[in-house]
Structures are given as C-alpha cells and as structure tokens.
C-alpha atoms as a PDB file:
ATOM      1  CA  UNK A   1     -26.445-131.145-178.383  1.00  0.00           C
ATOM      2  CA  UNK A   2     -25.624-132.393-174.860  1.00  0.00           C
ATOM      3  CA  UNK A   3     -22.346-134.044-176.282  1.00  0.00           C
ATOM      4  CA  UNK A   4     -21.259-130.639-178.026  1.00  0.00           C
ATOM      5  CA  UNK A   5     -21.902-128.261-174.783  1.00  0.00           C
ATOM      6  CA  UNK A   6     -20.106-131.281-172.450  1.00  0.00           C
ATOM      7  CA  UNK A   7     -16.858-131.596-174.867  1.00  0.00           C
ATOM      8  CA  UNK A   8     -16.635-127.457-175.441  1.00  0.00           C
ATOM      9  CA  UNK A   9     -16.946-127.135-171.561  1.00  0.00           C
ATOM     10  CA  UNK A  10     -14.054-129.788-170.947  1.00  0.00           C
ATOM     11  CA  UNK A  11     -12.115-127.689-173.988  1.00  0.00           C
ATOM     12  CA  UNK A  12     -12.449-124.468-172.126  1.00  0.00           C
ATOM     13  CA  UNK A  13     -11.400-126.118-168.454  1.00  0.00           C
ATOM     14  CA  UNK A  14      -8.497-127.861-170.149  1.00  0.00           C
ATOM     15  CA  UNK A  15      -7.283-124.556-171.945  1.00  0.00           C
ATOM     16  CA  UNK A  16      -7.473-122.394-169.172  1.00  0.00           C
ATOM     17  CA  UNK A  17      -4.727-125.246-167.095  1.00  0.00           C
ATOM     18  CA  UNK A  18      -2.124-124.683-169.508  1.00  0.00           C
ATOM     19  CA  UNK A  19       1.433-122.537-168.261  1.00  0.00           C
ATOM     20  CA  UNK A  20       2.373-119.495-169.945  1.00  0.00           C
ATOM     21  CA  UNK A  21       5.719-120.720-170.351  1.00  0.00           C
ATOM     22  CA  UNK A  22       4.656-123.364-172.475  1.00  0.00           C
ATOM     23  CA  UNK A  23       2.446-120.983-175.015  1.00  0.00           C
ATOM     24  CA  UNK A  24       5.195-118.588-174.637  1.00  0.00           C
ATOM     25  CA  UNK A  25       7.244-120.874-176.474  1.00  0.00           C
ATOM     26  CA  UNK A  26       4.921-120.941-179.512  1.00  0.00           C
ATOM     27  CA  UNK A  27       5.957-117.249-179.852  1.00  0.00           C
ATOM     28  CA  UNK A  28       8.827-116.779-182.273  1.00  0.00           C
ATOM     29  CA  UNK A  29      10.836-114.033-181.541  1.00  0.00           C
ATOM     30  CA  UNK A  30      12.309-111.387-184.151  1.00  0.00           C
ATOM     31  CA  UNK A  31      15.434-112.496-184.018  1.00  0.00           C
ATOM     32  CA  UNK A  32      14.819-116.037-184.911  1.00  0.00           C
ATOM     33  CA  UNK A  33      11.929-115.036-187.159  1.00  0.00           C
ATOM     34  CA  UNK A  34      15.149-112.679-189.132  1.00  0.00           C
ATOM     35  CA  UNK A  35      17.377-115.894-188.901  1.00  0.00           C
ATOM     36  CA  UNK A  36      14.917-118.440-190.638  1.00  0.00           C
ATOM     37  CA  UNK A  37      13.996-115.287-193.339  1.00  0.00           C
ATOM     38  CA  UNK A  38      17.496-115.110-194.541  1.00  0.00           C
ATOM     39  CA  UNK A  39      18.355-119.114-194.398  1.00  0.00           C
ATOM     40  CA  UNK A  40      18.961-120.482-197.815  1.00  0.00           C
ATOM     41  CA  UNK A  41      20.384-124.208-198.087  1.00  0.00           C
ATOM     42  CA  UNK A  42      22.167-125.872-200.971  1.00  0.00           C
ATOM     43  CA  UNK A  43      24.001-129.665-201.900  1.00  0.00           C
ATOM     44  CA  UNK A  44      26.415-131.061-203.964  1.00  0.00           C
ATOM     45  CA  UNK A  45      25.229-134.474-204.887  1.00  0.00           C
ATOM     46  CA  UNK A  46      26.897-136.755-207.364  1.00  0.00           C
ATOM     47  CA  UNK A  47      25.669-140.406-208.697  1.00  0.00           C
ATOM     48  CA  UNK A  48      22.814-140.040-205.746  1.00  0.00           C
ATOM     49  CA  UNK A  49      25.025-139.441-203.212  1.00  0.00           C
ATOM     50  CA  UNK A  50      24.985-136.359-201.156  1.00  0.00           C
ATOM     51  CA  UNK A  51      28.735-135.220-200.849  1.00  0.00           C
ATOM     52  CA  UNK A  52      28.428-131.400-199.252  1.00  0.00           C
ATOM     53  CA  UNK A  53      25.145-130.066-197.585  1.00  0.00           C
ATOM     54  CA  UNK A  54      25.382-126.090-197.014  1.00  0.00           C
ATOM     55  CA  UNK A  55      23.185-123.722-195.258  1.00  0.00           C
ATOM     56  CA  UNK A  56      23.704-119.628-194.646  1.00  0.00           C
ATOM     57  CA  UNK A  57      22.189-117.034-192.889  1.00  0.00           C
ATOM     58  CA  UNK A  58      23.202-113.732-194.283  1.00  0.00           C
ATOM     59  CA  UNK A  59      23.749-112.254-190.525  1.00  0.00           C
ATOM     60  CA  UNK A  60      23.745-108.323-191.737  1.00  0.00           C
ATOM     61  CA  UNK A  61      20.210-108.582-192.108  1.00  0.00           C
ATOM     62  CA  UNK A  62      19.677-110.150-188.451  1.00  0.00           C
ATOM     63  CA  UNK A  63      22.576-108.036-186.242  1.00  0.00           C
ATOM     64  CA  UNK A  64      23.725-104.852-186.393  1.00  0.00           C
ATOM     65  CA  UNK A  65      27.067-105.417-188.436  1.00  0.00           C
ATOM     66  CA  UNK A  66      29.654-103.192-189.691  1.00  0.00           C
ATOM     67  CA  UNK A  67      29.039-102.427-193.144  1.00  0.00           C
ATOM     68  CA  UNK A  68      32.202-103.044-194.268  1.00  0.00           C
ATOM     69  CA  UNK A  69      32.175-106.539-193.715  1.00  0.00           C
ATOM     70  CA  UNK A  70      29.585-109.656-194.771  1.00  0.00           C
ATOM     71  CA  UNK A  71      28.960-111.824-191.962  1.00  0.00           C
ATOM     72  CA  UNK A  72      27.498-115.261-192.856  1.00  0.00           C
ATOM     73  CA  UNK A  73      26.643-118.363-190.501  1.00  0.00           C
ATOM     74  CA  UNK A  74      27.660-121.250-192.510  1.00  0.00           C
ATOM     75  CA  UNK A  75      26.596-124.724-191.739  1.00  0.00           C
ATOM     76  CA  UNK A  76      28.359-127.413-193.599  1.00  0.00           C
ATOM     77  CA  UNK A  77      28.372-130.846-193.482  1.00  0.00           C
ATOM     78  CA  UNK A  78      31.072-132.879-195.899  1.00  0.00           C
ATOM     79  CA  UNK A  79      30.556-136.496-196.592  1.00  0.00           C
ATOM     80  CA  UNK A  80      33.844-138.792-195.092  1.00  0.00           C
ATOM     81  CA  UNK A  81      35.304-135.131-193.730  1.00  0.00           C
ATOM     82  CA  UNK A  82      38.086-135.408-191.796  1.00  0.00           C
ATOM     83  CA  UNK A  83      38.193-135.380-187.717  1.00  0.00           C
ATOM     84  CA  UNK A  84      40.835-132.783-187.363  1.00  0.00           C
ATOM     85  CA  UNK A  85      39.421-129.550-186.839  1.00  0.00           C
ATOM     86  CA  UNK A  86      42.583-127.390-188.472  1.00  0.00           C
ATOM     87  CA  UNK A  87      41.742-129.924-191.550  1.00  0.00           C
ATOM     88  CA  UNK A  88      38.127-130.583-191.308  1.00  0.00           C
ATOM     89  CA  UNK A  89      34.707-128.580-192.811  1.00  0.00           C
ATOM     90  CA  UNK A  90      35.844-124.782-193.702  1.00  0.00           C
ATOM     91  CA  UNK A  91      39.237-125.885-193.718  1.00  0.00           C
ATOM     92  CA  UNK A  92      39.076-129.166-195.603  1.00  0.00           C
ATOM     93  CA  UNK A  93      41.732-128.342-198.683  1.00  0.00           C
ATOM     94  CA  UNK A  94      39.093-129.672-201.426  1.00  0.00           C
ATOM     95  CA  UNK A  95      36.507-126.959-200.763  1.00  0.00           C
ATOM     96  CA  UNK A  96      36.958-123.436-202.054  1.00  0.00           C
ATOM     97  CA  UNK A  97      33.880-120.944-200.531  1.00  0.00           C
ATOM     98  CA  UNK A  98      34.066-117.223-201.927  1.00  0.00           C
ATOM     99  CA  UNK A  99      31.977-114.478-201.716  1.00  0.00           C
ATOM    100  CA  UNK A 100      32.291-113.183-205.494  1.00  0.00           C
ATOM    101  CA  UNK A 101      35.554-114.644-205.747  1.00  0.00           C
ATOM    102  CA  UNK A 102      37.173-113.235-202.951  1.00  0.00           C
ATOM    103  CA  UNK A 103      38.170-115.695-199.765  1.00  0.00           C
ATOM    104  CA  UNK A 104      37.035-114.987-196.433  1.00  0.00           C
ATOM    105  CA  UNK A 105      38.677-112.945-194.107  1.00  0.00           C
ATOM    106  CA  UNK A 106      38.053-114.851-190.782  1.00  0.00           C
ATOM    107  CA  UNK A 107      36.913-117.579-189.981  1.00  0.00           C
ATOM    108  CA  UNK A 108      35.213-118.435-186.590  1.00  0.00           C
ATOM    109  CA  UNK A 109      34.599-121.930-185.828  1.00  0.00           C
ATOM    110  CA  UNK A 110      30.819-121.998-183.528  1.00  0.00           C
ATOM    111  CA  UNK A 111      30.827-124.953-181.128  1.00  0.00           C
ATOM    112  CA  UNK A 112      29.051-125.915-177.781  1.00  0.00           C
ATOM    113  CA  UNK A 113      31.338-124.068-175.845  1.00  0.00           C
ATOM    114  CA  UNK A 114      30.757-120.830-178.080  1.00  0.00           C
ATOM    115  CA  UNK A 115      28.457-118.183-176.804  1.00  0.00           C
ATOM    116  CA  UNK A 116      26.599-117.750-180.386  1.00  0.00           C
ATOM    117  CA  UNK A 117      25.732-121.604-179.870  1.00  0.00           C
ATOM    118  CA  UNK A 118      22.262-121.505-178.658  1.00  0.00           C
ATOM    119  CA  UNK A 119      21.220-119.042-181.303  1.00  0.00           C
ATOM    120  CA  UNK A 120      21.333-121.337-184.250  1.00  0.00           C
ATOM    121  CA  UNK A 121      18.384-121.714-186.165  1.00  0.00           C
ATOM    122  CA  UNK A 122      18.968-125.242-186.811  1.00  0.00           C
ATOM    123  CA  UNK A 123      21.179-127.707-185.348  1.00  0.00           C
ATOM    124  CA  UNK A 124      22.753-131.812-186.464  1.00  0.00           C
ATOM    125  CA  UNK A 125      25.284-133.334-184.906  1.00  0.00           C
ATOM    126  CA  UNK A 126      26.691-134.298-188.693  1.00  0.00           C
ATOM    127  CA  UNK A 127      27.461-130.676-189.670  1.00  0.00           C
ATOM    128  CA  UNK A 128      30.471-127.910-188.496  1.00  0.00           C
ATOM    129  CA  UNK A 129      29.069-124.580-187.967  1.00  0.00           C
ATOM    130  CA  UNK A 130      31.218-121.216-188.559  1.00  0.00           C
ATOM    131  CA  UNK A 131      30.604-117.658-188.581  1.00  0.00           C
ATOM    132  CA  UNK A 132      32.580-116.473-191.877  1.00  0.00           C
ATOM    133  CA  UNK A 133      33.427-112.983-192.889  1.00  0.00           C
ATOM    134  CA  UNK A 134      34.383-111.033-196.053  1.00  0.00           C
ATOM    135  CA  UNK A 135      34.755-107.872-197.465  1.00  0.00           C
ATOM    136  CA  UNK A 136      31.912-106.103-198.091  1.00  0.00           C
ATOM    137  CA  UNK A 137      30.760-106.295-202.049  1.00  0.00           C
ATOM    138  CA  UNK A 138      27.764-106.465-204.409  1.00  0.00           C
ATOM    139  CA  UNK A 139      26.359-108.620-205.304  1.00  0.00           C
ATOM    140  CA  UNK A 140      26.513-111.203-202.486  1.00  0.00           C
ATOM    141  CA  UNK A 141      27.113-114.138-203.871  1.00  0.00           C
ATOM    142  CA  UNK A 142      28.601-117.497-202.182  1.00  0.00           C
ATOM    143  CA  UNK A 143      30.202-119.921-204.286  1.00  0.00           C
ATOM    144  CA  UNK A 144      30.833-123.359-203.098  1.00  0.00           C
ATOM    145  CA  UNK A 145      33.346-125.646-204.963  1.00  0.00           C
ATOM    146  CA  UNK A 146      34.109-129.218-203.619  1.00  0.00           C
ATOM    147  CA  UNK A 147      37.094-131.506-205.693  1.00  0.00           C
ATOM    148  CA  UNK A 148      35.650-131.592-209.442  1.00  0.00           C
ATOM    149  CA  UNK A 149      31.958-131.446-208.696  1.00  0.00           C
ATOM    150  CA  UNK A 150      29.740-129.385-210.001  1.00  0.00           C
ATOM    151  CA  UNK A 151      30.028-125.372-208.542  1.00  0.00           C
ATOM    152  CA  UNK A 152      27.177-124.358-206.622  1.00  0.00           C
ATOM    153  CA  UNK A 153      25.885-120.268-205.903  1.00  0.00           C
ATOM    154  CA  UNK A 154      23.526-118.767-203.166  1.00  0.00           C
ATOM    155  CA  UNK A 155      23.164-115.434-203.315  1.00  0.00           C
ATOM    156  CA  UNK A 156      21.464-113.018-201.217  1.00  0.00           C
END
C-alpha cells in the first residue's frame, strides 16, 4: 500500500512540472482538425511497385472559399519524376488530374518559401505539393490518370 501512495505522490509532483507549452501542443486546433477530416489518399501501383502516391484536402470545407471555384491541396509524389519544376509532378505530361473531366484552372506550386507551407497536414521530402483550382461542379470528383495505368477517383 506504501508502494502505491509513494509512486501516485511522485505521479502528481512530476505532473504538476510539466510547461503549458508542451500540453498545449497536444491540443489540435480546428483548422488542422478540418484539414485531416477532409484528407483522402490514393496510389497507382503496378507489378508491386508504387508509381503515383496522391493525397487531397478538399480546402472549401477548411477556408472560406469562393463558391465558384474548388480549391484542393494536392500532394503527389511520382516514381522517377523529373527534376524540372515546369516538367515535374502537376506538370509531368503523363499525368492527366480532372475534376469531372474538366482541367484545372490554376495551378499553385506550395514550397518552403510559400506562406501556406507550414499549414500542411502532412509533409515528405519525396512528394510536390500544389494548391489546384477548378470550376465549381457536382459531384466533386478527382480523377487521376498516369501513362496506361489503371485510372484512379477520390471524390468528396
């Protein structure tokens, strides 16, 4: 009984030293908590290989957007993509991404340097990461298409 009381006492002593800052980072805040709700991720992947790894957030659901557009956060990586950025990820000539068959409008490349940077929800050095817009439609569905492999959806 001694052991118990002795251990729960250290517990309480060694809970009360701990910063705020640090629990305060436990705390997930709405914005992320929208981000993660409306990730979905996706793969091509041929004779075991994994050739094209997507992930989205639908961002209409997580900013304030005008309606007439679909804003998406696209991170893609491509197996042996090219370096070149005008050539490389959304602009690699093998891959076709629509949003019900119509292409994007604009295309925003997100890098270090870009001020929507730090709010990614998830982050590898491997993949490109773009914000991507479209006219607005119903329903919203992304297809993917890399060379001749299979045709992949995500739809929100």
């Amino acid at each position: 009984m001694n052991k118990i009381l002795i251990t729960s006492f250290a517990l309480f002593l060694s809970a009360g030293c701990a910063s705020k800052g640090i629990i305060e980072n436990f705390k997930q805040s709405n914005y992320n908590e929208k981000m993660i709700n409306n990730y979905q991720k996706k793969s091509i992947i041929s004779e075991l290989e994994t050739k094209v790894v997507i992930s989205t957030v639908y961002m209409n659901k997580v900013e304030d957007i005008n309606a007439s557009k679909d804003r998406f956060l696209i991170s893609l990586y491509i197996q042996n993509d090219f370096y070149e950025k005008k050539r490389a990820g959304m602009f690699n000539k093998h891959l076709n991404i629509t949003l019900k068959d119509q292409n994007a409008t604009h295309i925003e490349e997100v890098d270090d340097e870009h001020p929507f940077f730090p709010k990614l929800p998830l982050y590898t050095k491997w993949s490109r990461y773009y914000l991507v817009d479209f006219n607005a439609t119903t329903p919203k569905i992304l297809n993917i298409q890399y060379l001749d492999y299979q045709k992949i959806s995500i739809q929100y």
